[in-house]
N, C-alpha and C. Protein backbone atom coordinates (compact mmCIF):
# COMPACT_ATOMS: atom_id res chain seq x y z
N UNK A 1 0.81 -1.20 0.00
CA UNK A 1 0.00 0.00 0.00
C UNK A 1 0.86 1.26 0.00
N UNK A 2 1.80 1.29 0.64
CA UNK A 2 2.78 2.54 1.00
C UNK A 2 3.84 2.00 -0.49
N UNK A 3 4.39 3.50 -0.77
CA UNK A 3 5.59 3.77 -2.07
C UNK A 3 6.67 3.27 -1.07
N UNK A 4 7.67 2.52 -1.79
CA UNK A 4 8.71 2.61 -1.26
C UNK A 4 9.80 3.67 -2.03
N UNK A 5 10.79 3.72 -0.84
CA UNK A 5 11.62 4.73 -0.82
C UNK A 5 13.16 4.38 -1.07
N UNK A 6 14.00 4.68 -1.46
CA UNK A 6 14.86 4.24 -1.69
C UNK A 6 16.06 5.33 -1.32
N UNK A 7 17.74 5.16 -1.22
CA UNK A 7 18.05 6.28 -0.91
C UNK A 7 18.62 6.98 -2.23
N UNK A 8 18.01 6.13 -3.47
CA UNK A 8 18.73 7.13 -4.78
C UNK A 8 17.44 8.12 -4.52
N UNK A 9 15.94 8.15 -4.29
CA UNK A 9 14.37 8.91 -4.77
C UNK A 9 14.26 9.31 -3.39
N UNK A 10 14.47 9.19 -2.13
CA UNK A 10 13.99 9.82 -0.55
C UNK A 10 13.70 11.02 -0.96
N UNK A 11 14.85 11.93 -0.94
CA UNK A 11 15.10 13.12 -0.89
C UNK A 11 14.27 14.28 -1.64
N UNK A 12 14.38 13.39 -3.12
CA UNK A 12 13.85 14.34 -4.16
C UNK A 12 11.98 14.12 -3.62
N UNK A 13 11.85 13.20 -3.85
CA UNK A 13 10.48 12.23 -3.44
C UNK A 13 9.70 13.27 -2.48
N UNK A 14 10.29 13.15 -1.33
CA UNK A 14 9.83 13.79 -0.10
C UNK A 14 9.54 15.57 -0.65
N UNK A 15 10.88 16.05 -0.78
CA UNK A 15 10.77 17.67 -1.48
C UNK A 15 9.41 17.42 -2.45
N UNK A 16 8.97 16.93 -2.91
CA UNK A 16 7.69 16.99 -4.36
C UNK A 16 6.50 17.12 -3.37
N UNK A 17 6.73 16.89 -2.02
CA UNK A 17 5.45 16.85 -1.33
C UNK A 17 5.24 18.06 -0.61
N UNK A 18 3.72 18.94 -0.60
CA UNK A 18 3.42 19.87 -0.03
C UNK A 18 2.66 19.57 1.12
N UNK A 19 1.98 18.51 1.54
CA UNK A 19 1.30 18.36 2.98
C UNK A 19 2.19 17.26 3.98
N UNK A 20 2.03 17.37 4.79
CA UNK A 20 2.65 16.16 6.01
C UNK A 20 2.67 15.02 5.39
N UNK A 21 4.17 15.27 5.53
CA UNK A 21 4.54 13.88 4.87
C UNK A 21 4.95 12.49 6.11
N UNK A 22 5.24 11.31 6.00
CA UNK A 22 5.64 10.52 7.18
C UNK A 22 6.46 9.33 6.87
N UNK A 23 7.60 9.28 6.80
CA UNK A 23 8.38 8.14 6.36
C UNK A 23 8.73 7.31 7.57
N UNK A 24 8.06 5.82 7.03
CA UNK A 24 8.94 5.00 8.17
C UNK A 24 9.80 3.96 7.75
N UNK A 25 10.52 3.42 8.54
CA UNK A 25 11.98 2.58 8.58
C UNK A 25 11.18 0.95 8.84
N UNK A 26 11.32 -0.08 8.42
CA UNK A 26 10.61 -1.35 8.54
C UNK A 26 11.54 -2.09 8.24
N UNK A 27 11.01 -3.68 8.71
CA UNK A 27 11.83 -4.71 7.76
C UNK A 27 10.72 -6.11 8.15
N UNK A 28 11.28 -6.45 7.34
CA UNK A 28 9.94 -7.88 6.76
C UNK A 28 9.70 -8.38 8.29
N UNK A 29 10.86 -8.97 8.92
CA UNK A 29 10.78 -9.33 10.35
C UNK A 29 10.32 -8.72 11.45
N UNK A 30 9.87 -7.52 11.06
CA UNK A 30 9.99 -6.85 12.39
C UNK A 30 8.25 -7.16 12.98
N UNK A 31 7.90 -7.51 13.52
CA UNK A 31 6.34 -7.78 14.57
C UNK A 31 5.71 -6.70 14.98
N UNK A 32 6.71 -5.33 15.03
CA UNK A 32 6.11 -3.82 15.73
C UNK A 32 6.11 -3.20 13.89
N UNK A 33 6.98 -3.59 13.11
CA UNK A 33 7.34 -2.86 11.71
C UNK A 33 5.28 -3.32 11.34
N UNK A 34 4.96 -4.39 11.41
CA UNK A 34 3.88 -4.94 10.81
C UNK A 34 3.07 -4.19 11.46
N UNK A 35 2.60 -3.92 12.79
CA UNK A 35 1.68 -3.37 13.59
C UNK A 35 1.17 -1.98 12.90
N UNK A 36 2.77 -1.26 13.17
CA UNK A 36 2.38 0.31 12.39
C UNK A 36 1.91 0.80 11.29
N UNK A 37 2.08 -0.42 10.43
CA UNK A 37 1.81 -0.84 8.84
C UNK A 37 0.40 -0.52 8.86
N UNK A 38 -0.12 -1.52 9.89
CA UNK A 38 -1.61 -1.90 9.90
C UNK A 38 -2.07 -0.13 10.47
N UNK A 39 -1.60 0.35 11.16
CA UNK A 39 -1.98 1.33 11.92
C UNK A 39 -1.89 2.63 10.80
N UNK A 40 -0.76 2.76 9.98
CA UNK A 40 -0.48 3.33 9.25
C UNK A 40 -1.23 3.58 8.18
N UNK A 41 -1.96 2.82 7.63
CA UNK A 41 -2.91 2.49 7.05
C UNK A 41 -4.33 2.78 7.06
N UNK A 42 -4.12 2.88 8.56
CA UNK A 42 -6.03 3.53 9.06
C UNK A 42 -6.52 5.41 8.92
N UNK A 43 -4.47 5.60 9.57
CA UNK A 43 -3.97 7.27 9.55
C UNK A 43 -3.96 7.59 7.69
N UNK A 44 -3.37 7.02 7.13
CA UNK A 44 -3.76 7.46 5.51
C UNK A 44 -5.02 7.09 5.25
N UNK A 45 -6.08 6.29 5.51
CA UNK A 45 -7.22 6.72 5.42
C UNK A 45 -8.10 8.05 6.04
N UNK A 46 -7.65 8.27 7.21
CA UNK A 46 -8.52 9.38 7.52
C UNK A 46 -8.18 10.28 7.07
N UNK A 47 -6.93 10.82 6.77
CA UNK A 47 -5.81 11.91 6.40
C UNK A 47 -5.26 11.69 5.02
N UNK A 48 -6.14 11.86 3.79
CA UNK A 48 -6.00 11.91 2.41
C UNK A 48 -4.99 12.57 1.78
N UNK A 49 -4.77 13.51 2.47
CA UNK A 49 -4.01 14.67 2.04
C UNK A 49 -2.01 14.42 2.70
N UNK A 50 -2.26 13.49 3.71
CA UNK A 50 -0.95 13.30 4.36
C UNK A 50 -0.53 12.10 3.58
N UNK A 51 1.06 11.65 2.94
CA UNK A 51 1.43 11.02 2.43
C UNK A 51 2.38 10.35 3.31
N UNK A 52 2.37 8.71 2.88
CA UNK A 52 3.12 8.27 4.13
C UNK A 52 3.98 6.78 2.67
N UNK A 53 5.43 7.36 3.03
CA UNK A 53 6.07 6.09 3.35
C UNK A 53 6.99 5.44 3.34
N UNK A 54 7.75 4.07 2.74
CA UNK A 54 8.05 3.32 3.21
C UNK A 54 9.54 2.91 2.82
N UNK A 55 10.73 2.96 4.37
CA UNK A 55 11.89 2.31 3.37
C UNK A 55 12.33 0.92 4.46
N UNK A 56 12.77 0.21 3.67
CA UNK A 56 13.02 -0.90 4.07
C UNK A 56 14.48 -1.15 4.42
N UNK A 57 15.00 -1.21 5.68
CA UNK A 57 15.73 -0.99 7.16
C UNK A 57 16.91 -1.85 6.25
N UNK A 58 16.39 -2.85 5.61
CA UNK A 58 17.36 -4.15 5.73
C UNK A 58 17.93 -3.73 4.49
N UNK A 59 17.21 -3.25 3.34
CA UNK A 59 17.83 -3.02 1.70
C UNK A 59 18.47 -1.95 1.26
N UNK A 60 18.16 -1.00 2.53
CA UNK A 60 18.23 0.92 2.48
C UNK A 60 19.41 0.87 3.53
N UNK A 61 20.21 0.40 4.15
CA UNK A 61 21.43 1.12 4.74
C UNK A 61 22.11 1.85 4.85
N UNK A 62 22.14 2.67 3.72
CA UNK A 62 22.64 4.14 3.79
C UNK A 62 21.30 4.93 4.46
N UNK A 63 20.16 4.81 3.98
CA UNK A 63 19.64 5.77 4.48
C UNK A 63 19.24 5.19 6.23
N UNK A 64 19.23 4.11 6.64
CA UNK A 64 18.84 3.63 7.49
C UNK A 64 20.40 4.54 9.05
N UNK A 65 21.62 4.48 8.07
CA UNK A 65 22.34 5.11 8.69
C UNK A 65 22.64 6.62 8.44
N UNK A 66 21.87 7.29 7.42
CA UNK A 66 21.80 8.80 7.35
C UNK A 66 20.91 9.18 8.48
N UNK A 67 19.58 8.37 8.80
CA UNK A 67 18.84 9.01 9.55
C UNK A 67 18.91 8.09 11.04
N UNK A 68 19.79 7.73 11.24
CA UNK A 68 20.83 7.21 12.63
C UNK A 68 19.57 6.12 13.32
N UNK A 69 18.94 5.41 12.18
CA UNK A 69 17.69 4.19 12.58
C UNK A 69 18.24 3.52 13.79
N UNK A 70 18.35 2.96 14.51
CA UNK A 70 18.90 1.60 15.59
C UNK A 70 17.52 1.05 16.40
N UNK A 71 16.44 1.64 16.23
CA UNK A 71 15.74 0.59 16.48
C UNK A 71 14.15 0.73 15.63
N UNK A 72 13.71 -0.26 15.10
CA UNK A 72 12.55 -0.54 14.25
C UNK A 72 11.10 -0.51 14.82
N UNK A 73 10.38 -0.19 14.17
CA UNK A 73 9.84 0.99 13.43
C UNK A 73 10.80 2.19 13.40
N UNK A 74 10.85 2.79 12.68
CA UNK A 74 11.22 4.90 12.94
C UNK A 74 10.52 5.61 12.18
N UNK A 75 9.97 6.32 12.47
CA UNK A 75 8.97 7.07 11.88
C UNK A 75 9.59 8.62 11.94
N UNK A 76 9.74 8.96 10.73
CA UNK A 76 9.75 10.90 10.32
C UNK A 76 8.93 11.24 9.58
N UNK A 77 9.14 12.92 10.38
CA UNK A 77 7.80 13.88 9.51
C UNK A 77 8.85 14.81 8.55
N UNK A 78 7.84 14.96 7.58
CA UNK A 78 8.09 16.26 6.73
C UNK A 78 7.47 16.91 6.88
N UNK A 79 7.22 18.27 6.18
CA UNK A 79 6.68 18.91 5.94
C UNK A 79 6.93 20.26 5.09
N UNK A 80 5.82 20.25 4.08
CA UNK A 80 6.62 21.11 3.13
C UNK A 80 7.73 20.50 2.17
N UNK A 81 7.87 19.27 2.17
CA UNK A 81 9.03 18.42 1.73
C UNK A 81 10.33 19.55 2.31
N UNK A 82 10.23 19.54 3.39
CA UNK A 82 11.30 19.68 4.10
C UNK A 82 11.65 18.39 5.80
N UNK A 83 12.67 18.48 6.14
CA UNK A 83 12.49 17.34 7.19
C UNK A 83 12.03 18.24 8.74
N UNK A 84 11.09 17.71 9.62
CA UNK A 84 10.41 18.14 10.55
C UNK A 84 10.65 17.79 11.75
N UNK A 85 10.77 16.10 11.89
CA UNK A 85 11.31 15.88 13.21
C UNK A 85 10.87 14.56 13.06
N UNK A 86 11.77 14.12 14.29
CA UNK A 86 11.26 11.83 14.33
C UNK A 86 10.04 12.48 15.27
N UNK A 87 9.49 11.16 15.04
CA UNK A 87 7.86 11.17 15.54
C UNK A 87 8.59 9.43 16.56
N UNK A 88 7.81 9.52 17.64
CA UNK A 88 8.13 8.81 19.31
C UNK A 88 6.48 8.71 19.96
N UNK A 89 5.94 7.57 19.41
CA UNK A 89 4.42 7.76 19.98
C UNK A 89 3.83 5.94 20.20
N UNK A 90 3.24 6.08 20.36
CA UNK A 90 2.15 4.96 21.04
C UNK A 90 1.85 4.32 19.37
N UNK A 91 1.83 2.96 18.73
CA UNK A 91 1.41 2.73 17.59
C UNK A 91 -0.13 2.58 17.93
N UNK A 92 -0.65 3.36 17.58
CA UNK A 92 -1.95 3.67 17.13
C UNK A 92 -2.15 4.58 16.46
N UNK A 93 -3.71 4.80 15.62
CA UNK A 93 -4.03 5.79 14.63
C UNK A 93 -4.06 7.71 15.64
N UNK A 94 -4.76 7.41 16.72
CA UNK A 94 -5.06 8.61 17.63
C UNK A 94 -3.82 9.04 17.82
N UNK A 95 -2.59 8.15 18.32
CA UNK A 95 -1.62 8.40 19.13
C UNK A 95 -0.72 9.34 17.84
N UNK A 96 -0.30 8.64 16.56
CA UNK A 96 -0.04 9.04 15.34
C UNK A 96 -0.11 10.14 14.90
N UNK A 97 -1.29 10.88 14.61
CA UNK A 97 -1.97 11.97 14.49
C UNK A 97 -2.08 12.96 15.64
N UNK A 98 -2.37 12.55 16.60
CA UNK A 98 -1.45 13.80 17.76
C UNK A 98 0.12 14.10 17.55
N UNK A 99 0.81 12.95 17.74
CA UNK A 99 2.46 13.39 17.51
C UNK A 99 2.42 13.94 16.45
N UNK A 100 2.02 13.74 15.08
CA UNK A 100 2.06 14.45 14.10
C UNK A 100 1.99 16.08 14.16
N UNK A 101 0.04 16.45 14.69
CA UNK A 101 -0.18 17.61 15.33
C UNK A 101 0.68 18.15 16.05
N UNK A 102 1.70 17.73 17.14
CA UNK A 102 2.28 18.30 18.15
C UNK A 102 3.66 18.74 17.17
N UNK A 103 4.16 17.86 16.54
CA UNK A 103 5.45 17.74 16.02
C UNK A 103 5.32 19.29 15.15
N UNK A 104 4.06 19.22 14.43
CA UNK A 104 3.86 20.54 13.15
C UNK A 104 3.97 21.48 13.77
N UNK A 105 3.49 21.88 14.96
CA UNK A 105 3.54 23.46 16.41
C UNK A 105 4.79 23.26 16.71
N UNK A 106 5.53 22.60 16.80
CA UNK A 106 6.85 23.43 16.86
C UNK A 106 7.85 23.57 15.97
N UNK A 107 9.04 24.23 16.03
CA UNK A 107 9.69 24.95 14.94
C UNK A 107 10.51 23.45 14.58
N UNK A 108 10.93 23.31 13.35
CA UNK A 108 11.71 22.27 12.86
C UNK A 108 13.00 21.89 13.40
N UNK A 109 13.37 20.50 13.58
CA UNK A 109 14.39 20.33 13.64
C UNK A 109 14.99 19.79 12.66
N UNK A 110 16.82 19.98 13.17
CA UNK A 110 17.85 20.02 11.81
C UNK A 110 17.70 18.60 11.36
N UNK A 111 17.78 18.49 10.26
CA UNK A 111 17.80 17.05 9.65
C UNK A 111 18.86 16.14 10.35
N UNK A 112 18.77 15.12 10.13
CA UNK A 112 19.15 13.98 10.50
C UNK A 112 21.19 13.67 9.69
């Protein structure tokens, strides 16, 4: 369901986007990677306009070590196709969408 991301297209990819964007870090194995998937999934349904997605931890290593991943799931915001901040929340759709909300009210942090 989610685009994957790669680290030749992240960058440019992400910049093409004008609403909240949300990239997360996964890998086939992961049991919490699957959860957020499912969860992830409910948040791009309610939120049409927010684009969410996906690079894979195990195939992406450069980017997995540009954006200093060490533990699975990781979830970042954009915005503006600019980078916004890691998102640190409860996997659920409510929990998701608040950190999101909270993350957008404050001023950006430096990329990764």
């Amino acid at each position: 369901m989610f685009e994957q991301l790669t680290q030749f297209d992240l960058h440019h990819r992400v910049a093409e986007q004008a609403a909240a964007t949300l990239v997360f870090f996964t890998a086939p194995a992961c049991g919490s990677c699957r959860h957020l998937k499912t969860v992830l999934k409910t948040v791009a349904e309610r939120h049409r306009d927010w684009r969410i997605f996906e690079v894979d931890a195990q195939h992406e290593s450069g980017l997995t070590r540009e954006f200093e991943v060490y533990h699975l799931p990781a979830m970042f915001l954009f915005s503006q196709g600019d980078f916004h901040a890691e998102l640190h929340c409860e996997a659920n759709p409510g929990a998701v969408e608040r950190a999101v909300a909270e993350a957008l009210a404050q001023p950006r942090m430096e990329a990764p």
